[in-house]
C-alpha atoms as a PDB file:
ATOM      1  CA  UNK A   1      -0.546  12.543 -35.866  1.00  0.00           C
ATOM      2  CA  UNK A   2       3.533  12.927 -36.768  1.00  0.00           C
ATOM      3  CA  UNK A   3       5.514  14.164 -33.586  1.00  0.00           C
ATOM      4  CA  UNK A   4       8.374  16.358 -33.859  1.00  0.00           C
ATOM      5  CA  UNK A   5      11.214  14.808 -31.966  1.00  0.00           C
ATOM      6  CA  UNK A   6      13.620  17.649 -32.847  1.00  0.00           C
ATOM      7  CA  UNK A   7      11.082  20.277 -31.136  1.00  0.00           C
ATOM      8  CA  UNK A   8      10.218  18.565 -28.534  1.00  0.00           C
ATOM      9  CA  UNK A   9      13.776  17.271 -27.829  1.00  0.00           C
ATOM     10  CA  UNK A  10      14.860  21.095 -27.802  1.00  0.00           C
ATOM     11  CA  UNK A  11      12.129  22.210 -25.631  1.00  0.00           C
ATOM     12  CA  UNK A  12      12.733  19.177 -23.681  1.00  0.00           C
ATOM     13  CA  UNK A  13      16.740  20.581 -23.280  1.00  0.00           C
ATOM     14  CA  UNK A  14      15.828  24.213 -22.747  1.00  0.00           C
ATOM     15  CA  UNK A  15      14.170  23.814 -19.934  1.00  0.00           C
ATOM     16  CA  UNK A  16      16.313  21.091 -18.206  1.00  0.00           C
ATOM     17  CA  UNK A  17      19.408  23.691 -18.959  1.00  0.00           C
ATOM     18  CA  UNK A  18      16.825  26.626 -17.183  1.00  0.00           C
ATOM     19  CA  UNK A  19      16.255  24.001 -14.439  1.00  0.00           C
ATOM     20  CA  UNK A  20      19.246  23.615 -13.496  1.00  0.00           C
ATOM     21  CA  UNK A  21      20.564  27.297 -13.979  1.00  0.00           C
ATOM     22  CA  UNK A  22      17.953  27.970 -11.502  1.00  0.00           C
ATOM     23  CA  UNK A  23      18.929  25.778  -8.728  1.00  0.00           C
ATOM     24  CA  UNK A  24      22.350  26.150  -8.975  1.00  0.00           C
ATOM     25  CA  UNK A  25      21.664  30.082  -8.838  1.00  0.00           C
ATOM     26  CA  UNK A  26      19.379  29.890  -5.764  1.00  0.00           C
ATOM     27  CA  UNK A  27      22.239  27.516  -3.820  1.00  0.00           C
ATOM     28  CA  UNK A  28      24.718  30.116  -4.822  1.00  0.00           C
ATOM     29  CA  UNK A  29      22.485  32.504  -3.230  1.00  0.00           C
ATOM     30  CA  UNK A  30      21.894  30.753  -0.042  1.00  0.00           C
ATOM     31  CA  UNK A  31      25.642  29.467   0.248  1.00  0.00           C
ATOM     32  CA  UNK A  32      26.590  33.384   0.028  1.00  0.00           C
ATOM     33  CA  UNK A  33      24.184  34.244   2.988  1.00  0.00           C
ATOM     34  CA  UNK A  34      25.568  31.402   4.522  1.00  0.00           C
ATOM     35  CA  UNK A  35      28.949  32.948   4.151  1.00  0.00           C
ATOM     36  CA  UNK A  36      27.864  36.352   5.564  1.00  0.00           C
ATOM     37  CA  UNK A  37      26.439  34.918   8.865  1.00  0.00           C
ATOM     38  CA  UNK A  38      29.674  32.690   9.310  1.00  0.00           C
ATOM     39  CA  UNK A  39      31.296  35.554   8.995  1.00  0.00           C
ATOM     40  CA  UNK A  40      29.063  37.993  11.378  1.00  0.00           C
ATOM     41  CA  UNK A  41      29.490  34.915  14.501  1.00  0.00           C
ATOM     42  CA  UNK A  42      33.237  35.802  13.924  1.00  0.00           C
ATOM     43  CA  UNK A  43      32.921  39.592  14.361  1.00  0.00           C
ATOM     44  CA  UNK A  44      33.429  40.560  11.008  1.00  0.00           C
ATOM     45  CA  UNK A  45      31.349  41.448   7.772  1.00  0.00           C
ATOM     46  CA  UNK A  46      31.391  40.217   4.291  1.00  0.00           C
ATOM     47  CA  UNK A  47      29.407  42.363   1.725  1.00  0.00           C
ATOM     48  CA  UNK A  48      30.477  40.971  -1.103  1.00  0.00           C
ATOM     49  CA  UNK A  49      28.775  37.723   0.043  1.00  0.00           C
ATOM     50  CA  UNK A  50      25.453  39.456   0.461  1.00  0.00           C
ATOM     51  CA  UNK A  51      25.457  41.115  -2.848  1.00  0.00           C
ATOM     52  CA  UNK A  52      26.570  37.917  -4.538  1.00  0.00           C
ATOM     53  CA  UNK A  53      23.591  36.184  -3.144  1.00  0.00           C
ATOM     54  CA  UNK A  54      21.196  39.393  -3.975  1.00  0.00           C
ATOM     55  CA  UNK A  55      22.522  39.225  -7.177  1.00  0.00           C
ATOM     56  CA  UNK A  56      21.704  35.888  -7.620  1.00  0.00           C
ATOM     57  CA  UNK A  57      18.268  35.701  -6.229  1.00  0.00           C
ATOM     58  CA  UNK A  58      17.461  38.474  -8.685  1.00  0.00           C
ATOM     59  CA  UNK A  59      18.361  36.802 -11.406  1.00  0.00           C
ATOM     60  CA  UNK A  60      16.578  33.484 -10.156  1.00  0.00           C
ATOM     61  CA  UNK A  61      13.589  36.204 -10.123  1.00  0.00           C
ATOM     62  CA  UNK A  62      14.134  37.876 -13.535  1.00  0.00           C
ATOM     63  CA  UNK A  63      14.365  34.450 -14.979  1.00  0.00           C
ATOM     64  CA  UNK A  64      11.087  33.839 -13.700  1.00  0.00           C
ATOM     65  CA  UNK A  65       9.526  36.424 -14.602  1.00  0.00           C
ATOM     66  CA  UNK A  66      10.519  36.359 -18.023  1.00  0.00           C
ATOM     67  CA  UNK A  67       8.846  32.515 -18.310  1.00  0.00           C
ATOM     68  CA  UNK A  68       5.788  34.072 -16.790  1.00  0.00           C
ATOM     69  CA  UNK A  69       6.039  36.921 -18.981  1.00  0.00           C
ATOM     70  CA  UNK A  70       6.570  34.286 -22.716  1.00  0.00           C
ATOM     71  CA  UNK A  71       3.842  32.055 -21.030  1.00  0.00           C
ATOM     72  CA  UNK A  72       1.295  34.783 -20.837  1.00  0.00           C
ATOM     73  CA  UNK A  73       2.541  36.748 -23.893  1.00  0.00           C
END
């Protein structure tokens, strides 16, 4: 049995690069909620923070999806 190293050293990359893109997209997500209800206790509104962090939990979701989607497919 001969093991690939380059294969399994890119799959190994790929998904440490979609790990982290992941987490760093859902903390973007949260910190811009965050923003919006530090900003709400001071009487004001920031919408640009919640569609940030909409924006970014979609994309967490779409990214999931699409692993689902080449898992199944």
């Amino acid at each position: 049995m001969k093991i690939d190293w380059a294969a399994l050293g890119s799959v190994f990359g790929v998904s440490l690069v979609a790990t982290v893109a992941l987490v760093a997209l859902f903390t973007l997500g949260i910190a811009g909620l965050s923003r919006h209800e530090r900003a709400t206790q001071r009487g004001g509104s920031d919408a640009a923070a919640v569609t940030g962090a909409y924006a970014c939990f979609a994309a967490c979701a779409a990214a999931v999806a699409y692993g689902i989607y080449l898992i199944v497919a």
